[in-house]
C-alpha atoms as a PDB file:
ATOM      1  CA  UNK A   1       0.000   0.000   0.000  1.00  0.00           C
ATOM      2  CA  UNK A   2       1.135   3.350  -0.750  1.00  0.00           C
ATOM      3  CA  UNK A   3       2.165   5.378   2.255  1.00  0.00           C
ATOM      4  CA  UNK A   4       1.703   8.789   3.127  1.00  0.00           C
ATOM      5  CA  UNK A   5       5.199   9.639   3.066  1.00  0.00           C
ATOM      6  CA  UNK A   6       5.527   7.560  -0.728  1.00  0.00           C
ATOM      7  CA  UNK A   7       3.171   9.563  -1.909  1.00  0.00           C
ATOM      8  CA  UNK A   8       4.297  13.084  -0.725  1.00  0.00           C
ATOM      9  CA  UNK A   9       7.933  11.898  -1.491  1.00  0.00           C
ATOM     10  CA  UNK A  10       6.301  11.099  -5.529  1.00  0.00           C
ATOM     11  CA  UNK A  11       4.273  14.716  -5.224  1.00  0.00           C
ATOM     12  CA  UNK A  12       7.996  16.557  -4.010  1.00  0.00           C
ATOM     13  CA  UNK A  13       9.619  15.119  -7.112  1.00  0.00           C
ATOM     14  CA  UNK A  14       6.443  15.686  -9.347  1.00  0.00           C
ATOM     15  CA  UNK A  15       5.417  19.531  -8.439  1.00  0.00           C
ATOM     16  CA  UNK A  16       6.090  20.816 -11.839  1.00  0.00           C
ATOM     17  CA  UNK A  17       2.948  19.018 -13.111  1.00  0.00           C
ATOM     18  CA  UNK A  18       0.612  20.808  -9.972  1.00  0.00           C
ATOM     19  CA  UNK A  19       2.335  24.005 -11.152  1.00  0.00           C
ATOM     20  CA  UNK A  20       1.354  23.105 -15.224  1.00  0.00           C
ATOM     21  CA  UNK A  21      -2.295  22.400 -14.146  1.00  0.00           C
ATOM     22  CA  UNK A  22      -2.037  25.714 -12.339  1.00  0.00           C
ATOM     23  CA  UNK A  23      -0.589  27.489 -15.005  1.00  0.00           C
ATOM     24  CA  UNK A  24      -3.174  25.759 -17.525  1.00  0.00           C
ATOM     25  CA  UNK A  25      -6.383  27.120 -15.797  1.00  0.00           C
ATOM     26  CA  UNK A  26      -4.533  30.214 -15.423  1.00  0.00           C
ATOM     27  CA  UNK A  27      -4.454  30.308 -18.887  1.00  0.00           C
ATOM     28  CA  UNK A  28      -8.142  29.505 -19.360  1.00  0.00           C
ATOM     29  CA  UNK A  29      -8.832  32.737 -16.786  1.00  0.00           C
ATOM     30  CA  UNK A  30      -6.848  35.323 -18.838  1.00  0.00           C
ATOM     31  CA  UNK A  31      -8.683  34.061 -22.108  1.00  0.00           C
ATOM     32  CA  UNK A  32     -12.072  34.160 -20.073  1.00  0.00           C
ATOM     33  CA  UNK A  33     -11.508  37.641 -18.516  1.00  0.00           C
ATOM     34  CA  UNK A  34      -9.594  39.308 -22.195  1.00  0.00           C
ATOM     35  CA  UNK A  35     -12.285  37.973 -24.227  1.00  0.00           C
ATOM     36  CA  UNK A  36     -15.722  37.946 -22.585  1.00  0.00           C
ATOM     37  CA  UNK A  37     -17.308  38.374 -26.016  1.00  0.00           C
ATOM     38  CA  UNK A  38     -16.601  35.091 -27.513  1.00  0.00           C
ATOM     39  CA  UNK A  39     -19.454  32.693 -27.419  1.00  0.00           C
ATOM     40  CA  UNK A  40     -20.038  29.687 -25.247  1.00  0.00           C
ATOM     41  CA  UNK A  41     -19.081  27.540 -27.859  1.00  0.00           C
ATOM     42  CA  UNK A  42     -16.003  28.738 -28.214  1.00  0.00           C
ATOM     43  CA  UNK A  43     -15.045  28.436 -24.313  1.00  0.00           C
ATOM     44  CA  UNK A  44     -16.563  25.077 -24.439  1.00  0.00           C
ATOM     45  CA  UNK A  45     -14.086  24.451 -27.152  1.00  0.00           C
ATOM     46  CA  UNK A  46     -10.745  25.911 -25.243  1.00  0.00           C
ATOM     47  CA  UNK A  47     -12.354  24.564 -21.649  1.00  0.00           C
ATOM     48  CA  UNK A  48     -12.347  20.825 -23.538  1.00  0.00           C
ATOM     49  CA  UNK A  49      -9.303  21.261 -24.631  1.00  0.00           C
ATOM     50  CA  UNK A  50      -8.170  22.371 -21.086  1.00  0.00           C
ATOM     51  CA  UNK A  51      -9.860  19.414 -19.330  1.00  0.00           C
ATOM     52  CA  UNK A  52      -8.554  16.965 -21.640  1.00  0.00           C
ATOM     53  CA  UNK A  53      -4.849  17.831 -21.009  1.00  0.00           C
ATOM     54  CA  UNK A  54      -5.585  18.449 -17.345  1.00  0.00           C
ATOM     55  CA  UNK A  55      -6.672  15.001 -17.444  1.00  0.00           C
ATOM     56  CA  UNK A  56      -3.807  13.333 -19.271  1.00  0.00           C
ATOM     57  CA  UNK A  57      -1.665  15.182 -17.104  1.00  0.00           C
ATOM     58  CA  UNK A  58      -3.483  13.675 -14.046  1.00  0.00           C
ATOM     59  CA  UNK A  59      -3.593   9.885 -15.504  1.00  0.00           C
ATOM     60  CA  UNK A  60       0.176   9.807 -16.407  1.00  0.00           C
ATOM     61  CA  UNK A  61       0.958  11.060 -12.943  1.00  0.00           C
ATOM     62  CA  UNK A  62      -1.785   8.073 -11.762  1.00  0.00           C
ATOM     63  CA  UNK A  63       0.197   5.668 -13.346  1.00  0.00           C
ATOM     64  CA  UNK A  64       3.953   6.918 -12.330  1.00  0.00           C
ATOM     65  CA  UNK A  65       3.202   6.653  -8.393  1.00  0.00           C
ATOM     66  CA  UNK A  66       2.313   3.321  -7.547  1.00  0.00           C
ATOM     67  CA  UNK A  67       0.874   1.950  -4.766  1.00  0.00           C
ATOM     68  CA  UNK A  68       2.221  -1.623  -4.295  1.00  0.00           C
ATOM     69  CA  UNK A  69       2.566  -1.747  -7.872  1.00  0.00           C
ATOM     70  CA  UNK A  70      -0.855   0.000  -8.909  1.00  0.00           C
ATOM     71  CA  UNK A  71      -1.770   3.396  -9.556  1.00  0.00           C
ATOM     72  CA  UNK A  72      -2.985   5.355  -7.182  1.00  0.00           C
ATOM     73  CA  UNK A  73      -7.050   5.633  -7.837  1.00  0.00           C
ATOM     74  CA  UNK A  74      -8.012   9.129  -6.658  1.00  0.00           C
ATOM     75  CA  UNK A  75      -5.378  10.449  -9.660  1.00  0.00           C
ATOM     76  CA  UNK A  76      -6.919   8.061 -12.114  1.00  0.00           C
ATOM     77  CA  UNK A  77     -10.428   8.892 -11.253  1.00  0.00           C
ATOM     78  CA  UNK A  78      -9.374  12.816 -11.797  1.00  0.00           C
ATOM     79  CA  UNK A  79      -7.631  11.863 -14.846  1.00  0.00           C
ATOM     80  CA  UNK A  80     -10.604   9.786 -16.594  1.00  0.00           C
ATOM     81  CA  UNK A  81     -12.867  12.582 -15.149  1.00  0.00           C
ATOM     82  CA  UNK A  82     -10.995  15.372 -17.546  1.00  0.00           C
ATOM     83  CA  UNK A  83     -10.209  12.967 -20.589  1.00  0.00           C
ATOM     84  CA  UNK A  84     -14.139  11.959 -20.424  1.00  0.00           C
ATOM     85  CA  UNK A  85     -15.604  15.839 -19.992  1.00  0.00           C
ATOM     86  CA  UNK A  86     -12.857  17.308 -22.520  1.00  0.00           C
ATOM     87  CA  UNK A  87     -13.688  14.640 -25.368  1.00  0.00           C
ATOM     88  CA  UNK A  88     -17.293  14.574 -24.938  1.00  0.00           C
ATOM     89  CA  UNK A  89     -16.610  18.907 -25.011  1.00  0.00           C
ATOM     90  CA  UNK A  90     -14.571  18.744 -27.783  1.00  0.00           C
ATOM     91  CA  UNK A  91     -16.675  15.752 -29.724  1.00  0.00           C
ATOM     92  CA  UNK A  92     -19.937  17.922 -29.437  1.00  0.00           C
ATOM     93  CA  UNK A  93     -19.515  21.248 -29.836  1.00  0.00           C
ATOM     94  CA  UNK A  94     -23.068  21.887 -30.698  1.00  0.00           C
ATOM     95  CA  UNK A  95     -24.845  20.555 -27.882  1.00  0.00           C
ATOM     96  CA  UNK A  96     -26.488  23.476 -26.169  1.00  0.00           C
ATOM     97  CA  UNK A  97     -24.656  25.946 -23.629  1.00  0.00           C
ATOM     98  CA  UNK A  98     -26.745  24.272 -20.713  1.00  0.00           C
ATOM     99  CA  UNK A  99     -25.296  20.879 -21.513  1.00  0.00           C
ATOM    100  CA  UNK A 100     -22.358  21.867 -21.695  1.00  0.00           C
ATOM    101  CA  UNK A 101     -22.683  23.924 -18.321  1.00  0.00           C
ATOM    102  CA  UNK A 102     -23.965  21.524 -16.779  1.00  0.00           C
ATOM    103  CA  UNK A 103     -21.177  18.913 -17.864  1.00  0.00           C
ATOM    104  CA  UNK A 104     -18.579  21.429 -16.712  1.00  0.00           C
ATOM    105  CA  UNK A 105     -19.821  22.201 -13.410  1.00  0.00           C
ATOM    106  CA  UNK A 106     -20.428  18.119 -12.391  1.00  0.00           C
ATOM    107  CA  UNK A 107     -16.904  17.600 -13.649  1.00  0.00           C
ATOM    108  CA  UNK A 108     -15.579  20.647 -11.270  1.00  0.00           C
ATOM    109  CA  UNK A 109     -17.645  18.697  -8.726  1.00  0.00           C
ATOM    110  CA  UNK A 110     -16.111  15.584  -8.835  1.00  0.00           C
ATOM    111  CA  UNK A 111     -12.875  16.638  -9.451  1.00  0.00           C
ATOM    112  CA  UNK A 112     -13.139  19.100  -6.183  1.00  0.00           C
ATOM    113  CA  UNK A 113     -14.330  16.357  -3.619  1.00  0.00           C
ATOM    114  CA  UNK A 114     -11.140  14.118  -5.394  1.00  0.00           C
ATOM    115  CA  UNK A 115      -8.920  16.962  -4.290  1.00  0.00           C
ATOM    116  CA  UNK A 116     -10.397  16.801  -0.741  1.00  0.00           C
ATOM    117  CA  UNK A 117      -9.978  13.127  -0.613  1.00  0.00           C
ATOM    118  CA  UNK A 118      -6.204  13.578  -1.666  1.00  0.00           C
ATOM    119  CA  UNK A 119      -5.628  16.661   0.774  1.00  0.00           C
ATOM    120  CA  UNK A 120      -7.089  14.436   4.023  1.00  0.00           C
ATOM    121  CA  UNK A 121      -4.369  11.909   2.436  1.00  0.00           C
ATOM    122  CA  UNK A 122      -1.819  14.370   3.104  1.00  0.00           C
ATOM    123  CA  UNK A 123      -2.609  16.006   6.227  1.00  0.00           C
ATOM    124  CA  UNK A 124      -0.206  14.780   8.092  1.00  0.00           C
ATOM    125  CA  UNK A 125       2.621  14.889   6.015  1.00  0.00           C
ATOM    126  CA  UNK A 126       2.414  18.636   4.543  1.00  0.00           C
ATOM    127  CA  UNK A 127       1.727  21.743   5.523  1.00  0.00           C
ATOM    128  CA  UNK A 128       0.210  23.157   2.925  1.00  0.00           C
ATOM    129  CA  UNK A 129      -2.463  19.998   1.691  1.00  0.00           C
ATOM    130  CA  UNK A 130      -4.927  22.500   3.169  1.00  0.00           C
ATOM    131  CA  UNK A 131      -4.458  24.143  -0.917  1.00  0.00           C
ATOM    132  CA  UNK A 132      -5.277  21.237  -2.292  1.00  0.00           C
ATOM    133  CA  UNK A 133      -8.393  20.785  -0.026  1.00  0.00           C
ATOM    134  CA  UNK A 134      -9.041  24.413  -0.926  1.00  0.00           C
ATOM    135  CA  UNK A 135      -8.924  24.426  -4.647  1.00  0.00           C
ATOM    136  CA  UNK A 136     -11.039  21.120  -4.088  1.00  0.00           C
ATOM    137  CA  UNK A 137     -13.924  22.966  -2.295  1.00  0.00           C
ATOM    138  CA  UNK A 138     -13.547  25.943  -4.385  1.00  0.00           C
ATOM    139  CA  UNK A 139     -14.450  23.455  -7.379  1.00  0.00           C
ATOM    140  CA  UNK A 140     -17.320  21.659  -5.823  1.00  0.00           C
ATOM    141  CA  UNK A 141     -18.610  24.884  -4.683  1.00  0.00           C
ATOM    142  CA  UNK A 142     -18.108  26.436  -8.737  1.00  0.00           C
ATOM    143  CA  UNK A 143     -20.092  23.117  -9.651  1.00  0.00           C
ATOM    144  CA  UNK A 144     -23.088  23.003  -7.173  1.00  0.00           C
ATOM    145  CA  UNK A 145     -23.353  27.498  -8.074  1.00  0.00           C
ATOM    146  CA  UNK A 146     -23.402  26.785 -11.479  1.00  0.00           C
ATOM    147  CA  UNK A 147     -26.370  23.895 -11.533  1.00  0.00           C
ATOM    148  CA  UNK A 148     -27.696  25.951  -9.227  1.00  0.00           C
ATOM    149  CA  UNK A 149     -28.287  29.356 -11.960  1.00  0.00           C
ATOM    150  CA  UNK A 150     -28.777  27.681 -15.618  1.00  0.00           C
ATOM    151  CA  UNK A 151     -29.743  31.011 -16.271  1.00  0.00           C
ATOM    152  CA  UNK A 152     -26.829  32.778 -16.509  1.00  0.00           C
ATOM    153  CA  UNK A 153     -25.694  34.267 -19.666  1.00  0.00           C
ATOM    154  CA  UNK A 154     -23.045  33.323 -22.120  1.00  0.00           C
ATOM    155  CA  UNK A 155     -20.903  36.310 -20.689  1.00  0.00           C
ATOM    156  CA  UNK A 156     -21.846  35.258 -17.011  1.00  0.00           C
ATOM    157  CA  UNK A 157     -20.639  32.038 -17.614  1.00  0.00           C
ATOM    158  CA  UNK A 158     -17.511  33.061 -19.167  1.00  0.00           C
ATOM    159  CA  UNK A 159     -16.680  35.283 -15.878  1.00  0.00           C
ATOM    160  CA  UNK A 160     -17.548  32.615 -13.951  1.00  0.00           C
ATOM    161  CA  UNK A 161     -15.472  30.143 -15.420  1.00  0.00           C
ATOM    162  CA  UNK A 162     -12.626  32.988 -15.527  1.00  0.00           C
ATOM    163  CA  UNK A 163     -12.847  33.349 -11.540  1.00  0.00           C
ATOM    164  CA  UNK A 164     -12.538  29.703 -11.170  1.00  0.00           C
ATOM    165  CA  UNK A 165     -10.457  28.656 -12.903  1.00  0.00           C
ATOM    166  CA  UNK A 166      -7.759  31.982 -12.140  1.00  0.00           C
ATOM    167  CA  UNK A 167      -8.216  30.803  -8.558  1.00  0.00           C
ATOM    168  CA  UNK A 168      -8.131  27.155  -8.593  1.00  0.00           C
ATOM    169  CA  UNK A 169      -5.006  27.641 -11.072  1.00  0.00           C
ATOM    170  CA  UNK A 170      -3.280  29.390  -8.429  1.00  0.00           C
ATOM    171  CA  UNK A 171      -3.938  27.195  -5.361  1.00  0.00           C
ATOM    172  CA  UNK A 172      -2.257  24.380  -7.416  1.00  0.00           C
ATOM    173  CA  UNK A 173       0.913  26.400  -8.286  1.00  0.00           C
ATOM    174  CA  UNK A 174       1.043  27.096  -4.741  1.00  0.00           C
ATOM    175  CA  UNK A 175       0.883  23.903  -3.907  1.00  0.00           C
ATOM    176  CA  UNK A 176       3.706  23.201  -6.401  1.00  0.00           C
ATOM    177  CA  UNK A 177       5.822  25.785  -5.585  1.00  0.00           C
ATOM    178  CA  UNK A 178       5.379  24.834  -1.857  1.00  0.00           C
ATOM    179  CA  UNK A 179       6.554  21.266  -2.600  1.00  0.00           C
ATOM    180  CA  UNK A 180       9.174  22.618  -4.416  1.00  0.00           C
ATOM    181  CA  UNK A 181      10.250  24.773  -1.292  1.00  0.00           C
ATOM    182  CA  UNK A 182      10.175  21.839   0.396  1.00  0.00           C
ATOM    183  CA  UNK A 183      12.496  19.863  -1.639  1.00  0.00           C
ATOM    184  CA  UNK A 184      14.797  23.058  -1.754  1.00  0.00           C
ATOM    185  CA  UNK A 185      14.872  22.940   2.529  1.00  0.00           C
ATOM    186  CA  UNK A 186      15.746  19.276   2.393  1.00  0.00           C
ATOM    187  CA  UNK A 187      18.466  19.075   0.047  1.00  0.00           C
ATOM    188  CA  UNK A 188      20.375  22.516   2.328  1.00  0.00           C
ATOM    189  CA  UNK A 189      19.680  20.721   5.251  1.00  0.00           C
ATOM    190  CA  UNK A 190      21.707  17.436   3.659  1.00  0.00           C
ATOM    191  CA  UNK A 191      24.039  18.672   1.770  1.00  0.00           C
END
């Protein structure tokens, strides 16, 4: 079984990827806030695309930490959950902006309460797990706001999404860069 201390060891060596996922829905905010105007369709479009690398990104990490020789489920779960909303995104374009709001806000949802799961995994060996619980919550909350008001406009939406994913982006470079502190504070204190 894969400890604690495996995984956060695997997640020191790794925190480039948390920072590209960051960096990633970063990228997704400045498009969202620059241009508002574009239609849904075309967010849908760069938010699939988005969700399908975040999800590759999460699967490959899945499969490089093992757990007794398997990959570690919460990771593969968040990576199937991205590949599966970004294709479907991407492989109907033209299914109506509800859909596809509705799609993106149950995938923020069960990507957020995966985040919590792997934060409570790491309480005890991190300080700073309480970002990834964060970003998680911040996610479910996006998801449960959004069913919530299928009203919203196309340039509501596009704000919305914006917020979320500016803010979730930078819990998980954080997160990264904390790990990579870390690893920084070890190595002076060994060398």
């Amino acid at each position: 079984m894969l400890t604690n201390g495996r995984f956060l060891d695997y997640m020191k060596r790794q925190w480039k990827l948390l920072v590209l996922r960051g960096v990633l829905a970063v990228a997704l905010a400045v498009v969202a806030f620059t241009r508002p105007g574009i239609t849904l369709l075309a967010l849908a479009t760069l938010w699939g695309i988005y969700a399908l690398a975040d999800g590759i990104v999460a699967l490959i990490t899945a499969f490089q930490v093992r757990d007794e020789g398997r990959p570690v489920w919460p990771l593969i779960l968040i990576g199937l959950l991205g590949i599966a909303a970004g294709g479907f995104t991407l492989a109907r374009p033209g299914v109506t902006a509800l859909a596809i709001l509705i799609w993106i806000a149950a995938w923020a949802i069960g990507v957020g309460v995966l985040q919590v799961v792997l934060a409570f995994r790491l309480r005890r060996e991190i300080s700073g797990e309480w970002l990834l619980a964060l970003s998680g919550v911040l996610s479910v909350i996006f998801g449960v706001v959004t069913i919530g008001n299928p009203e919203w406009g196309a340039t509501v939406v596009v704000y919305t999404i914006g917020v979320y994913a500016f803010f979730f982006g930078l819990l998980l470079i954080a997160l990264g860069l904390r790990l990579r502190g870390f690893n920084k504070r070890v190595a002076e204190r060994f060398a």
